[in-house]
ModelCIF file with pLDDT and N, C-alpha, C, O atoms, coordinates in Angstrom:
data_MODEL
#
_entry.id   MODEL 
#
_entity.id                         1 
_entity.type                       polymer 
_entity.pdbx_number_of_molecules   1 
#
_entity_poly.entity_id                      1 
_entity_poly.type                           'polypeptide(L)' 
_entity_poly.nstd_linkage                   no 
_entity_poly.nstd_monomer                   no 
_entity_poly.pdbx_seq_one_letter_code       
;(UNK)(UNK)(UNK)(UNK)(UNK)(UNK)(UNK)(UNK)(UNK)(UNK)(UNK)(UNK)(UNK)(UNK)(UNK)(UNK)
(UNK)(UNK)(UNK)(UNK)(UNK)(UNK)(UNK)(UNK)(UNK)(UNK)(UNK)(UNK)(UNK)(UNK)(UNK)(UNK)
(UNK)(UNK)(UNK)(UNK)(UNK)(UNK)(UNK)(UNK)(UNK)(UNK)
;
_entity_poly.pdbx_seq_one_letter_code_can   XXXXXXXXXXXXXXXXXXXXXXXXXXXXXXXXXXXXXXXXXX 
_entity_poly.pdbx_strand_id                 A 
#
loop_
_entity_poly_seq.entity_id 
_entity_poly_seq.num 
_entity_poly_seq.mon_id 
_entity_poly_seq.hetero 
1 1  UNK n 
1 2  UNK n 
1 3  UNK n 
1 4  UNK n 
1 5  UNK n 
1 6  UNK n 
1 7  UNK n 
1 8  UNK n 
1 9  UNK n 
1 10 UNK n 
1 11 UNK n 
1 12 UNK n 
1 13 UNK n 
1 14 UNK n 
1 15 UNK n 
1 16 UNK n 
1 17 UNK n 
1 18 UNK n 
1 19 UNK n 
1 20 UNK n 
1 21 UNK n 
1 22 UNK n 
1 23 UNK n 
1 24 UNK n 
1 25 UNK n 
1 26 UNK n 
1 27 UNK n 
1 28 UNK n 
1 29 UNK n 
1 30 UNK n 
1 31 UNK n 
1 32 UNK n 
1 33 UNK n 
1 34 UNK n 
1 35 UNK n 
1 36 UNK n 
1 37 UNK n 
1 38 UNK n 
1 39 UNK n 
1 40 UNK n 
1 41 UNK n 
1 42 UNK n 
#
_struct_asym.id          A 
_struct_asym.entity_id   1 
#
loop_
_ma_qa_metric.id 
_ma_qa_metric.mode 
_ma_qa_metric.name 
_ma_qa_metric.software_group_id 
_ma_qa_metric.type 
1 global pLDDT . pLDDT 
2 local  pLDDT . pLDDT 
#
_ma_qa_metric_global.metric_id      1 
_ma_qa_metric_global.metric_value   85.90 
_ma_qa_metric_global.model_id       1 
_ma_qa_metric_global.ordinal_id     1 
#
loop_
_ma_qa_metric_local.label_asym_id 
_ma_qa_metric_local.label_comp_id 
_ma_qa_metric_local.label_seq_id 
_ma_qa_metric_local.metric_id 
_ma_qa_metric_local.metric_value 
_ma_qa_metric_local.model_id 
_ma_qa_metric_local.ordinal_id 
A UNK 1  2 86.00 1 1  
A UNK 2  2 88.00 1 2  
A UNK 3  2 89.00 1 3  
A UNK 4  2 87.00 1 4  
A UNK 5  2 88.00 1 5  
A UNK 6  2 89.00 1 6  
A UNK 7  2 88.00 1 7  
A UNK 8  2 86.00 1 8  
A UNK 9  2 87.00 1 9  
A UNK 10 2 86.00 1 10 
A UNK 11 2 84.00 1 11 
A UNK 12 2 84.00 1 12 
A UNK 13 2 83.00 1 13 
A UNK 14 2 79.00 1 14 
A UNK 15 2 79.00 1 15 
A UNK 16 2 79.00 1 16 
A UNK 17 2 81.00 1 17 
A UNK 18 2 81.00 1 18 
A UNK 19 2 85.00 1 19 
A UNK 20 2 85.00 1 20 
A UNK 21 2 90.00 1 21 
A UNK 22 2 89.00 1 22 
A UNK 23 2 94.00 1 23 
A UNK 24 2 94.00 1 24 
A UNK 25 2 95.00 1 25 
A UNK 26 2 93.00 1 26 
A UNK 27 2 90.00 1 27 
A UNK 28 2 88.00 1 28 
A UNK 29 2 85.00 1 29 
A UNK 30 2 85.00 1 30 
A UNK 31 2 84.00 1 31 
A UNK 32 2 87.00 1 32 
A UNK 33 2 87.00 1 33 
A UNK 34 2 86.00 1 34 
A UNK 35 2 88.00 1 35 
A UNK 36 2 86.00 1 36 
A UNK 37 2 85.00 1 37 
A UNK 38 2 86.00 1 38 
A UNK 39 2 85.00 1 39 
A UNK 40 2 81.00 1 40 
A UNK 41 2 79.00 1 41 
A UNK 42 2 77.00 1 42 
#
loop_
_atom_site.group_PDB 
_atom_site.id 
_atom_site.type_symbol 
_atom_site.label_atom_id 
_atom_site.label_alt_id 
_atom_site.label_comp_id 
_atom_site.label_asym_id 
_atom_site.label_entity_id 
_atom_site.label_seq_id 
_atom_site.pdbx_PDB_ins_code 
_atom_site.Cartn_x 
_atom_site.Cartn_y 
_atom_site.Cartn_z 
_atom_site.occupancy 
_atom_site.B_iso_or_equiv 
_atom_site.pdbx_formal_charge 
_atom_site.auth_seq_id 
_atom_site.auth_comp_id 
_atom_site.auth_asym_id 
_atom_site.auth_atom_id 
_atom_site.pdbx_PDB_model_num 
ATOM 1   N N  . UNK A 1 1  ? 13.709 4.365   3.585   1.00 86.00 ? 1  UNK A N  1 
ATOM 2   C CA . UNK A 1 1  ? 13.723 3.079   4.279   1.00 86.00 ? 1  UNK A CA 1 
ATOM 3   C C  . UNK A 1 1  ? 13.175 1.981   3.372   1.00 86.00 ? 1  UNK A C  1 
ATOM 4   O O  . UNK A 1 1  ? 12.396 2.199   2.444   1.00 86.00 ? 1  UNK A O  1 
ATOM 5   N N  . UNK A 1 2  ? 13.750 0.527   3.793   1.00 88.00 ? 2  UNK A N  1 
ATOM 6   C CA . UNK A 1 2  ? 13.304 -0.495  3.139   1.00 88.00 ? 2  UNK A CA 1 
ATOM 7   C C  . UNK A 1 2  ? 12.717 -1.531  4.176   1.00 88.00 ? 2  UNK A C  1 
ATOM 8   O O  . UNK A 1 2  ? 12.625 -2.720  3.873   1.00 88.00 ? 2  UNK A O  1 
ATOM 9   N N  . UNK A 1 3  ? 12.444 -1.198  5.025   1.00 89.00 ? 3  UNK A N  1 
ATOM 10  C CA . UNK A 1 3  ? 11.440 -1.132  6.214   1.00 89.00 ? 3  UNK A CA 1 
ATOM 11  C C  . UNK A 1 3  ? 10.145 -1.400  5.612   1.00 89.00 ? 3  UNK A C  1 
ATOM 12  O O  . UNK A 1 3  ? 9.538  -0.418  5.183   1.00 89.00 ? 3  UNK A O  1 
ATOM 13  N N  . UNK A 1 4  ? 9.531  -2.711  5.483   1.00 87.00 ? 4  UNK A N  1 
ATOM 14  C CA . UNK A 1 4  ? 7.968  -2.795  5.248   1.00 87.00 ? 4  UNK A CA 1 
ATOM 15  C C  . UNK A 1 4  ? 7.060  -2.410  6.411   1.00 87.00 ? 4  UNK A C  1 
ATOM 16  O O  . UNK A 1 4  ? 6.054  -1.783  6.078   1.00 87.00 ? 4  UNK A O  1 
ATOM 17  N N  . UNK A 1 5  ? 7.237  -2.692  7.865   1.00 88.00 ? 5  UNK A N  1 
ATOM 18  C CA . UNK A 1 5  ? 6.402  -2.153  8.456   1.00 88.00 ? 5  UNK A CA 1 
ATOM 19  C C  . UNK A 1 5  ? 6.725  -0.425  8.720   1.00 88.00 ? 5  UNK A C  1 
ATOM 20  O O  . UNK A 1 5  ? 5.634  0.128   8.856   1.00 88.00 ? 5  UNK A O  1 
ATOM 21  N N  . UNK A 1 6  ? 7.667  0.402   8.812   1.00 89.00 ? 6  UNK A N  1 
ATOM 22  C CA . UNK A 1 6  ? 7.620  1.634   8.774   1.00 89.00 ? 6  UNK A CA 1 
ATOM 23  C C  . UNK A 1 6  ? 6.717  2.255   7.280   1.00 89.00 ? 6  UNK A C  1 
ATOM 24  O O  . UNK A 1 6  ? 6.056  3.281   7.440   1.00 89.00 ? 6  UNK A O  1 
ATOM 25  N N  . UNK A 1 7  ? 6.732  1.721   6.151   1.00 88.00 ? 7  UNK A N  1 
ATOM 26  C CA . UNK A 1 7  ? 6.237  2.200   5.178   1.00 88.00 ? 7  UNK A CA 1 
ATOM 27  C C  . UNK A 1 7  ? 5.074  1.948   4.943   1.00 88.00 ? 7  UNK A C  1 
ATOM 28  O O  . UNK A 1 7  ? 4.493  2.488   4.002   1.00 88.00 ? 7  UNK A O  1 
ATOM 29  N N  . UNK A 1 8  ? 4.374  0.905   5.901   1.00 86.00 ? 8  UNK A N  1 
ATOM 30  C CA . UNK A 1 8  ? 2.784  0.604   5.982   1.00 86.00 ? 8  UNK A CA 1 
ATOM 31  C C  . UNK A 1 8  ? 2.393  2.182   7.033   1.00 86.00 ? 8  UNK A C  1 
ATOM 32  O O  . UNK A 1 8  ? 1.420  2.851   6.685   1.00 86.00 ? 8  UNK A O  1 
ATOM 33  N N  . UNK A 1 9  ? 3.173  2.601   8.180   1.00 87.00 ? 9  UNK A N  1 
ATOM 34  C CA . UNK A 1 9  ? 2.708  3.724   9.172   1.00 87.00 ? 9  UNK A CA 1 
ATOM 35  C C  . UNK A 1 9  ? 3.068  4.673   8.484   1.00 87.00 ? 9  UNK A C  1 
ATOM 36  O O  . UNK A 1 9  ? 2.001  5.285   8.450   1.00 87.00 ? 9  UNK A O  1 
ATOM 37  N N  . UNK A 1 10 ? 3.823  5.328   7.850   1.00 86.00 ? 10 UNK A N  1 
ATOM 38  C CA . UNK A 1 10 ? 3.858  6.097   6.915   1.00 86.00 ? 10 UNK A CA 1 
ATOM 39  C C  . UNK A 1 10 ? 3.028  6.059   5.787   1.00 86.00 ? 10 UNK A C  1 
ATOM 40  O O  . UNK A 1 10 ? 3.113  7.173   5.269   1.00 86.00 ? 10 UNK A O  1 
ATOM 41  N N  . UNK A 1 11 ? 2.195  5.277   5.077   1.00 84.00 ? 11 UNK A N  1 
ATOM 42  C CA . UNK A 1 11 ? 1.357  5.268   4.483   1.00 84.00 ? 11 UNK A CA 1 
ATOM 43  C C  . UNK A 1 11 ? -0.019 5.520   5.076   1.00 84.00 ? 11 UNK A C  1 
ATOM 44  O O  . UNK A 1 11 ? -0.720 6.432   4.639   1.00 84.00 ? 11 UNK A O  1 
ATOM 45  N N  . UNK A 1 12 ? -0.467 4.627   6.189   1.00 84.00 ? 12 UNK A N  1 
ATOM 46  C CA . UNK A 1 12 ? -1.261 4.890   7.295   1.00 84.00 ? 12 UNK A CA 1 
ATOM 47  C C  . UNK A 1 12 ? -1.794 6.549   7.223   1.00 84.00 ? 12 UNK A C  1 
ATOM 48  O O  . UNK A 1 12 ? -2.821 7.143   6.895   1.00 84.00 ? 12 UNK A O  1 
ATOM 49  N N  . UNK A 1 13 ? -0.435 6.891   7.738   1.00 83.00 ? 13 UNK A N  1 
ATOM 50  C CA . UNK A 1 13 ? -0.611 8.560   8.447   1.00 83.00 ? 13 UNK A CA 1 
ATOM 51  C C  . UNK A 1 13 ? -0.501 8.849   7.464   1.00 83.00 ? 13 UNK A C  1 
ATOM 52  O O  . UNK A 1 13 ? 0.534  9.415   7.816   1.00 83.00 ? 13 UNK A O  1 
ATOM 53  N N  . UNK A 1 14 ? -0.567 9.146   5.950   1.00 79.00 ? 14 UNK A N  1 
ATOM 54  C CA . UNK A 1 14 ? -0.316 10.171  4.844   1.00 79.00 ? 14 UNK A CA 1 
ATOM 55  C C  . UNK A 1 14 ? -1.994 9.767   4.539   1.00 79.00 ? 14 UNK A C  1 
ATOM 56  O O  . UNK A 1 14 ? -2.874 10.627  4.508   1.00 79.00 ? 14 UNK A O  1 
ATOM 57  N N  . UNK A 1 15 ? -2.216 8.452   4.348   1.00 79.00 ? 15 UNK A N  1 
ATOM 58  C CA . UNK A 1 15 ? -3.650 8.149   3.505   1.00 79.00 ? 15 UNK A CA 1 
ATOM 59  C C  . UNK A 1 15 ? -4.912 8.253   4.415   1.00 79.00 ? 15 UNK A C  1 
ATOM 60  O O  . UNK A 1 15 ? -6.012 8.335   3.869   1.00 79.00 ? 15 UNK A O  1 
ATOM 61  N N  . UNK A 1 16 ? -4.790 8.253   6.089   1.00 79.00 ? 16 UNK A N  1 
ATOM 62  C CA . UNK A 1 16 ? -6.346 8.425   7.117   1.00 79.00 ? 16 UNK A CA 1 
ATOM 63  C C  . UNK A 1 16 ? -6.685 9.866   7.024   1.00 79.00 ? 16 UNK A C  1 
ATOM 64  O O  . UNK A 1 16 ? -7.788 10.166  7.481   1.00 79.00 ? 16 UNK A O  1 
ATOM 65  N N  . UNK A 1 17 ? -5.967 10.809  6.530   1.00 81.00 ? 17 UNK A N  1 
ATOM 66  C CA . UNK A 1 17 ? -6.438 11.953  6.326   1.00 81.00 ? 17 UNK A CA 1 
ATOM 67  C C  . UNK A 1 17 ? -6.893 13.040  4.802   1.00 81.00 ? 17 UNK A C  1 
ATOM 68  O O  . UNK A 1 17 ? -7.199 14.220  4.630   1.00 81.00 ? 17 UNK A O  1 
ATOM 69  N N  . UNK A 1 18 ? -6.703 11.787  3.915   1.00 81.00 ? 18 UNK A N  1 
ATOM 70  C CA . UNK A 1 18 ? -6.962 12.400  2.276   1.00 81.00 ? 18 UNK A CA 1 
ATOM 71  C C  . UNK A 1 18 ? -7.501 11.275  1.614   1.00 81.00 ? 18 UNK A C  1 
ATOM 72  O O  . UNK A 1 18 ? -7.031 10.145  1.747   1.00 81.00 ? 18 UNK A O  1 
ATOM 73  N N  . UNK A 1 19 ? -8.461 11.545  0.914   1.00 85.00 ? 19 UNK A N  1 
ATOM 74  C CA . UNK A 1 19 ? -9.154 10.668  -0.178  1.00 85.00 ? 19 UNK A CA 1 
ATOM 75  C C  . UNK A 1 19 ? -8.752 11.027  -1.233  1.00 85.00 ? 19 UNK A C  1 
ATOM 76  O O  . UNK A 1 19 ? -8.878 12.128  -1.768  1.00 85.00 ? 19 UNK A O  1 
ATOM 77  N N  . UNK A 1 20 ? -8.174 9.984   -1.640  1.00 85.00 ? 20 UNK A N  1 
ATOM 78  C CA . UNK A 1 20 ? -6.960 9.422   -3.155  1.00 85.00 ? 20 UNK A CA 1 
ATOM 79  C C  . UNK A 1 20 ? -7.762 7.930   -3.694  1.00 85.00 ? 20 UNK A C  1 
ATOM 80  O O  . UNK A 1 20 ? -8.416 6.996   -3.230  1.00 85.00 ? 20 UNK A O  1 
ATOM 81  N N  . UNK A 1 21 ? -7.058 8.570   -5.359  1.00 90.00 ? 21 UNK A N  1 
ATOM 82  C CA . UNK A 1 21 ? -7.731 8.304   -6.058  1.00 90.00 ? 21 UNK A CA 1 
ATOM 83  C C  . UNK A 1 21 ? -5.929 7.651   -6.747  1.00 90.00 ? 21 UNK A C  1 
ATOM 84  O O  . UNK A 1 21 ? -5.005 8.361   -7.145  1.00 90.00 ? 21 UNK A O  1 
ATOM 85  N N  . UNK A 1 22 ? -5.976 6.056   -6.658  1.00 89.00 ? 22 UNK A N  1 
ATOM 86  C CA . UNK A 1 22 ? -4.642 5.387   -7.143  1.00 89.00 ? 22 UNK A CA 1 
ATOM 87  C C  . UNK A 1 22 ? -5.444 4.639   -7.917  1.00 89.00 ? 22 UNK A C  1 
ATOM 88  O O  . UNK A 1 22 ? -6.612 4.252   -7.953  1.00 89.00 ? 22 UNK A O  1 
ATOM 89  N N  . UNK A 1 23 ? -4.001 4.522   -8.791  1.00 94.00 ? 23 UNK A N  1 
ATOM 90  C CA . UNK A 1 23 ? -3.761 3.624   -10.227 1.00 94.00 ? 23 UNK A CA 1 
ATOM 91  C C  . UNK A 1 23 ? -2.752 3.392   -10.204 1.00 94.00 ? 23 UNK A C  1 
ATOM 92  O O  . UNK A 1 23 ? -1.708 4.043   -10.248 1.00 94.00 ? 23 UNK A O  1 
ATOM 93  N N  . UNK A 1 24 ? -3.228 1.541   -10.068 1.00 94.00 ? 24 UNK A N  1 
ATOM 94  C CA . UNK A 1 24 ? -2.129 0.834   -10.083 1.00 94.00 ? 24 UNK A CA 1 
ATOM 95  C C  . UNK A 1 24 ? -2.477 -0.223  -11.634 1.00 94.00 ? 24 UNK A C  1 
ATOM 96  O O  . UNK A 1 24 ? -3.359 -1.054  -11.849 1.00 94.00 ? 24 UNK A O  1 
ATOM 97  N N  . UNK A 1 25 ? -1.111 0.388   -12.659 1.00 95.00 ? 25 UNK A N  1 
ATOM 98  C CA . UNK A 1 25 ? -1.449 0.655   -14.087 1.00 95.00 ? 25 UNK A CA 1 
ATOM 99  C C  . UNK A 1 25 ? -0.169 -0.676  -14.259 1.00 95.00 ? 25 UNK A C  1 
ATOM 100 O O  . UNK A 1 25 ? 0.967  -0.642  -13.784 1.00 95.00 ? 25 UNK A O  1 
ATOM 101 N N  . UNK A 1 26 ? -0.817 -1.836  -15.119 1.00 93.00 ? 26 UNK A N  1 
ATOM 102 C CA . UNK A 1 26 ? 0.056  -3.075  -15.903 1.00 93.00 ? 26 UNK A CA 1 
ATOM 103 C C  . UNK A 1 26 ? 0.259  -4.197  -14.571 1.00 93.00 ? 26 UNK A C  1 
ATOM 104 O O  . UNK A 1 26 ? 1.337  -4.705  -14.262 1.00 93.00 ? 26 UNK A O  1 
ATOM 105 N N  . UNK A 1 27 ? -1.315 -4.482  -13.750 1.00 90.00 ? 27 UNK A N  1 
ATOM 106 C CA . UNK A 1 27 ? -0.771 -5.084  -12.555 1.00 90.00 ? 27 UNK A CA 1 
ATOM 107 C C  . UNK A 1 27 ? -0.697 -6.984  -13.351 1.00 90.00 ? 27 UNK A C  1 
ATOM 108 O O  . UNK A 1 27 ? -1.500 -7.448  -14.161 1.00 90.00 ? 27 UNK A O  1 
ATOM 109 N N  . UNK A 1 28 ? 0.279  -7.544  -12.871 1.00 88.00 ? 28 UNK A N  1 
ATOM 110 C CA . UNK A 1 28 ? 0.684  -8.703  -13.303 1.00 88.00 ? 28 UNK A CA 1 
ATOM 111 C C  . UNK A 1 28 ? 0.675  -10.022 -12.443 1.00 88.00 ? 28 UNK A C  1 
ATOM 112 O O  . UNK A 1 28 ? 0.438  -11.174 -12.805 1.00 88.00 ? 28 UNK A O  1 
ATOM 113 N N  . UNK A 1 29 ? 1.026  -9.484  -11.095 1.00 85.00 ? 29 UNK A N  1 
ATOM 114 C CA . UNK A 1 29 ? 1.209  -10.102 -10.004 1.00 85.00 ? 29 UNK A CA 1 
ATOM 115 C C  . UNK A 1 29 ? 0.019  -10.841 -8.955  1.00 85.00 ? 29 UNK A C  1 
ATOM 116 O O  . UNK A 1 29 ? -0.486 -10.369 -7.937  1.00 85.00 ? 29 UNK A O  1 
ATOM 117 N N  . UNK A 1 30 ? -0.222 -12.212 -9.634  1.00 85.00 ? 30 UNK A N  1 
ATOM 118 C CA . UNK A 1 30 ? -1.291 -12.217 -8.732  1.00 85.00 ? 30 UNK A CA 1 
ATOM 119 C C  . UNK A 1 30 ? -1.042 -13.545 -7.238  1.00 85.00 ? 30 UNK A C  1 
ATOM 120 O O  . UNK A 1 30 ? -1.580 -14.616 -6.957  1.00 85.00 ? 30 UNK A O  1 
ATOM 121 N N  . UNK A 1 31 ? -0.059 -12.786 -6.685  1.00 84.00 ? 31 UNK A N  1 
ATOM 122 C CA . UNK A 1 31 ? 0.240  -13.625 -4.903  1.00 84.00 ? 31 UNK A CA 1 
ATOM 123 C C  . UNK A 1 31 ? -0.353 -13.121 -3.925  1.00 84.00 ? 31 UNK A C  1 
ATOM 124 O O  . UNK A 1 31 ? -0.036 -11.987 -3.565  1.00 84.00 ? 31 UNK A O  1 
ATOM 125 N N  . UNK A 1 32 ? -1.574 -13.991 -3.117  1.00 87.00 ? 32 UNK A N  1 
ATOM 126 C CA . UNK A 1 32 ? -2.508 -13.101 -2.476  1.00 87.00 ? 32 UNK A CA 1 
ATOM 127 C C  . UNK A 1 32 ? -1.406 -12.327 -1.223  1.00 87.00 ? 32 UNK A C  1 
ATOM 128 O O  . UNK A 1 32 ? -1.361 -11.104 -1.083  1.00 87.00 ? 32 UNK A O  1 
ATOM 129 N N  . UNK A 1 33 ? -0.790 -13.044 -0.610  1.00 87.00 ? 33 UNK A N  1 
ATOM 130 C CA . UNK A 1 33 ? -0.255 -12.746 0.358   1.00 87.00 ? 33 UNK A CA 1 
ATOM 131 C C  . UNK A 1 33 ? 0.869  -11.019 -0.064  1.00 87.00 ? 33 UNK A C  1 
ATOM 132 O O  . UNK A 1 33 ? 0.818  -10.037 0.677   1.00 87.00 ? 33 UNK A O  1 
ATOM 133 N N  . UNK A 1 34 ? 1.554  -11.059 -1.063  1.00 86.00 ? 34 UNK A N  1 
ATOM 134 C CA . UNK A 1 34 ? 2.275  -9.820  -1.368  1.00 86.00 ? 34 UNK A CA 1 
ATOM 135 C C  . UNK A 1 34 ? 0.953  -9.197  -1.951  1.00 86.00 ? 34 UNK A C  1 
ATOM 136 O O  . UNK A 1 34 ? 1.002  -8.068  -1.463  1.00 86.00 ? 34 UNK A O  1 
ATOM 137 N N  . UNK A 1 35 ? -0.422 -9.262  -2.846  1.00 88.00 ? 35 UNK A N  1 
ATOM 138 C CA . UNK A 1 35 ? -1.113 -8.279  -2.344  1.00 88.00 ? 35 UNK A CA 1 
ATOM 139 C C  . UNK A 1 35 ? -2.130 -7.434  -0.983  1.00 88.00 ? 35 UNK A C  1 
ATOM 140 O O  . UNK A 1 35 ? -2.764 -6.379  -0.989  1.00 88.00 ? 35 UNK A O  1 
ATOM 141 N N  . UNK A 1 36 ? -1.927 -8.348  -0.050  1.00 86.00 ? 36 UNK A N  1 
ATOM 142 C CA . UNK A 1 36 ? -2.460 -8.467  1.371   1.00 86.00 ? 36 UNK A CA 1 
ATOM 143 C C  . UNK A 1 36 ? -1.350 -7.271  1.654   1.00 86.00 ? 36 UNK A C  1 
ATOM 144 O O  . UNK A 1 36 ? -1.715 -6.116  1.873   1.00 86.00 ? 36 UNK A O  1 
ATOM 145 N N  . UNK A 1 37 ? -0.178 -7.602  1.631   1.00 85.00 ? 37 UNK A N  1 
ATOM 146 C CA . UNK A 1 37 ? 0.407  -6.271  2.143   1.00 85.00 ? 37 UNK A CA 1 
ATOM 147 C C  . UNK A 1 37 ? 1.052  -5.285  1.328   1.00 85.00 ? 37 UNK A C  1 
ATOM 148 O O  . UNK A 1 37 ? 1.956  -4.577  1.770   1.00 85.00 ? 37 UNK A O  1 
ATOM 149 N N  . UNK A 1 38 ? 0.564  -5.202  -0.005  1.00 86.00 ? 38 UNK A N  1 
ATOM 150 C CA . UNK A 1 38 ? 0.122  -4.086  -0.259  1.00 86.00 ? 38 UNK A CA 1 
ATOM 151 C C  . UNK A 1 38 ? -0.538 -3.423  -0.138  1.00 86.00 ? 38 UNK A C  1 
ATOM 152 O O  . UNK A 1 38 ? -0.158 -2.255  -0.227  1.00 86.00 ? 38 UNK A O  1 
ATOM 153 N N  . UNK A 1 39 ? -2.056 -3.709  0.161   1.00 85.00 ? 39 UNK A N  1 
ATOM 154 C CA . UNK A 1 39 ? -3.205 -2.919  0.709   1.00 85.00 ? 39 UNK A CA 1 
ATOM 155 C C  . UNK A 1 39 ? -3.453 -2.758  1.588   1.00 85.00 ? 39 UNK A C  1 
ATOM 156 O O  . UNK A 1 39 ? -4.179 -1.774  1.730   1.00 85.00 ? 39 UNK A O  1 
ATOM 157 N N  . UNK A 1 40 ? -3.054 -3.603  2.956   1.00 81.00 ? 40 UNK A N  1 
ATOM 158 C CA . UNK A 1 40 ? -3.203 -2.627  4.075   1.00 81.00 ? 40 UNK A CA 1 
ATOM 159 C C  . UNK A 1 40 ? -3.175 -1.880  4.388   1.00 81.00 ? 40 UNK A C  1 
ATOM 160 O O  . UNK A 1 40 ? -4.135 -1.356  4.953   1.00 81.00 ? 40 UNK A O  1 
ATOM 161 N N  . UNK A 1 41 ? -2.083 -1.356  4.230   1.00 79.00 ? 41 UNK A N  1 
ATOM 162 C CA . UNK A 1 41 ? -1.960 0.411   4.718   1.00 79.00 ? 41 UNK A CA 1 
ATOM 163 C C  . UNK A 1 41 ? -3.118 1.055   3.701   1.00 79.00 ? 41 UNK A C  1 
ATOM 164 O O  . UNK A 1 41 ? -3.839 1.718   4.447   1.00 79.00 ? 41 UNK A O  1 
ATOM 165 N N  . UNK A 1 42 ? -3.584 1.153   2.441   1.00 77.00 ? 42 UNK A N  1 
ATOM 166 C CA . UNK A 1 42 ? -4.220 1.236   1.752   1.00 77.00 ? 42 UNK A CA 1 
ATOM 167 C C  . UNK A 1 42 ? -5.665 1.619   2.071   1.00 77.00 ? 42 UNK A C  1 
ATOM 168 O O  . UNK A 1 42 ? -6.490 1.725   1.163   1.00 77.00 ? 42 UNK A O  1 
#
């Protein structure tokens, strides 16, 4: 899916039950709002 809110609940439910350890490697992008919803689900 290219569904942003299905892939925030799918992220949700994969990440409230495991502690992960991400790298996000050559970040360039600095728009608060597209990083706001990147990290939510987060």
């Amino acid at each position: 899916t290219n569904d942003l809110n299905l892939l925030h609940i799918k992220l949700k439910e994969e990440l409230s039950v495991k502690k992960i350890l991400f790298v996000l490697d050559d970040f360039w992008h600095d728009n608060y709002v597209d990083w706001t919803s990147l990290i939510l689900p987060l």
